[in-house]
Protein backbone atom coordinates (compact mmCIF):
# COMPACT_ATOMS: atom_id res chain seq x y z
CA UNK A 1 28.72 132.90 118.96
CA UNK A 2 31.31 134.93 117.28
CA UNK A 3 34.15 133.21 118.25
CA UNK A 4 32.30 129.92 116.48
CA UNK A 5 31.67 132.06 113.66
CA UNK A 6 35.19 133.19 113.53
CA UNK A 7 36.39 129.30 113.77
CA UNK A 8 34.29 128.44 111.20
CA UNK A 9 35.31 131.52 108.22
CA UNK A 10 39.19 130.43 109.31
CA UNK A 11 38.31 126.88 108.65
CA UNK A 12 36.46 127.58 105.52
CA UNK A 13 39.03 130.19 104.33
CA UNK A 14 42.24 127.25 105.09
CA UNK A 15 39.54 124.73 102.87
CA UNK A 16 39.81 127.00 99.79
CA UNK A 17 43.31 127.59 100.13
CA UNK A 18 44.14 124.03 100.32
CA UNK A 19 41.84 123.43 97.24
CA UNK A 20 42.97 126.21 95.06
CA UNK A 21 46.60 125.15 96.14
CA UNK A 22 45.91 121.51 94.80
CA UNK A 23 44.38 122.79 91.73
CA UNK A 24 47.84 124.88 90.82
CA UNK A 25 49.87 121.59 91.75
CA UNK A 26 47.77 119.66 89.67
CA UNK A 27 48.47 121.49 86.77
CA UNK A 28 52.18 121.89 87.11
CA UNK A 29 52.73 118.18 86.90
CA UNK A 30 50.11 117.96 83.73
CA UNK A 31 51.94 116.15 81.69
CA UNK A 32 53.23 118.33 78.61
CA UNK A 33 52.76 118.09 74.87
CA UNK A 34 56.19 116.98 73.38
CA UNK A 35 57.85 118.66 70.46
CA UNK A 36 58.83 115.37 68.61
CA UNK A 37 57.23 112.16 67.90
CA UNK A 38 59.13 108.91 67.76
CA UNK A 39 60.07 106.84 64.67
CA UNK A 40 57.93 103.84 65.83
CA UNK A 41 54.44 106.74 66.04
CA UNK A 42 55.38 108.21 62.42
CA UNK A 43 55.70 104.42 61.03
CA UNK A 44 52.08 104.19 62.20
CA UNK A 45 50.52 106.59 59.72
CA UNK A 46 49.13 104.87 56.72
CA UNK A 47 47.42 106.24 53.89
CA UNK A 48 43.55 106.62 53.94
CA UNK A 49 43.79 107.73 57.93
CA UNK A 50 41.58 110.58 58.83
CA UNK A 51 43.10 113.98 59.97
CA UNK A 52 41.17 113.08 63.39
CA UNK A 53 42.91 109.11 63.65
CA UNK A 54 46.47 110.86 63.05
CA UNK A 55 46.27 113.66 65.76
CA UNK A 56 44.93 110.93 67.67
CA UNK A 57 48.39 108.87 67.17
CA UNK A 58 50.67 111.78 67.06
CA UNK A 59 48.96 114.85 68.49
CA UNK A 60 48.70 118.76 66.55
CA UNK A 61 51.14 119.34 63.85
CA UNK A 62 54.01 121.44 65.10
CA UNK A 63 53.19 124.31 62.27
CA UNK A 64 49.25 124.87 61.97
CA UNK A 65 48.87 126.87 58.74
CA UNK A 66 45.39 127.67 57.42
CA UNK A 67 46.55 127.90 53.91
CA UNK A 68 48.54 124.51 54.01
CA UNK A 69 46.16 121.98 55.11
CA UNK A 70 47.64 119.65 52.86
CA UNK A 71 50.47 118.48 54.75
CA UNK A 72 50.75 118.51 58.54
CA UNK A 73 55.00 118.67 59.76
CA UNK A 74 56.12 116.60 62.60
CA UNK A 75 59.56 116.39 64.38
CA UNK A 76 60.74 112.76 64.46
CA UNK A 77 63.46 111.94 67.03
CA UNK A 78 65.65 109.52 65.18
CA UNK A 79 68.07 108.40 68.47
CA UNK A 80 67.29 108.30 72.03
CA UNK A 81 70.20 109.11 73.01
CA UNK A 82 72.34 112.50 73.71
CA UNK A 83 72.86 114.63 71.76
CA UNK A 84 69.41 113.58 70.48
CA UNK A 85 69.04 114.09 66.28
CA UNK A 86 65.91 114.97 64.79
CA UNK A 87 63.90 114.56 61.19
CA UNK A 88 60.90 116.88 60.15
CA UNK A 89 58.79 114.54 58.21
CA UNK A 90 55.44 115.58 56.52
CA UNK A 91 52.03 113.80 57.03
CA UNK A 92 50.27 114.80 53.27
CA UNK A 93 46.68 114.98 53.22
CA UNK A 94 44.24 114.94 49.52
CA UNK A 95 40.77 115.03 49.78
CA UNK A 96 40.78 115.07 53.45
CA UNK A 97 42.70 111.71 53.78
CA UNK A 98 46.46 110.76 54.39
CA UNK A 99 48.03 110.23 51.41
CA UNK A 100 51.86 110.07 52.34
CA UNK A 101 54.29 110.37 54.56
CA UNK A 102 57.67 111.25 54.47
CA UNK A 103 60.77 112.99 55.37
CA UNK A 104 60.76 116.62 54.42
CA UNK A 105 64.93 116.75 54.28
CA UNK A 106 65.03 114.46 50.78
């Protein structure tokens, strides 16, 4: 009776190891959030889009500021190819709506 008892905790303890182990693996290959957007995502924003619609396209700004809801900044990768180059844009909001986008190096 022990020894079943015994077989059964060691069974039940390998179970949860095996589970929690998964778990861990599972969220190492999560897939990450980038820190740039391509050209072809930021040509997608038009004006009138909802805060909501654009971090749908894009994701969360790079910079979240409470006192500068107004414009949301993005990193834009401009090549693909290494040495990769890179344009912070701004996604401009007015009365909770986009009303522009464009590149914040003019």
């Amino acid at each position: 009776m022990i020894q079943r008892l015994r077989a059964v905790s060691r069974a039940a303890l390998v179970a949860s190891v095996l589970i929690s182990g998964s778990a861990v693996l599972v969220g190492c290959v999560s897939p990450v959030p980038q820190d740039f957007i391509s050209t072809a995502s930021i040509q997608q924003v038009r004006p009138g889009m909802s805060p909501r619609e654009v971090k749908r396209l894009l994701g969360a700004p790079l910079v979240s500021d409470k006192k500068q809801d107004d414009r949301w900044d993005y990193m834009v990768a401009t090549t693909t190819t290494r040495p990769m180059a890179f344009t912070p844009y701004g996604v401009y909001f007015e009365g909770g709506r986009v009303a522009k986008v464009e590149p914040l190096n003019k």
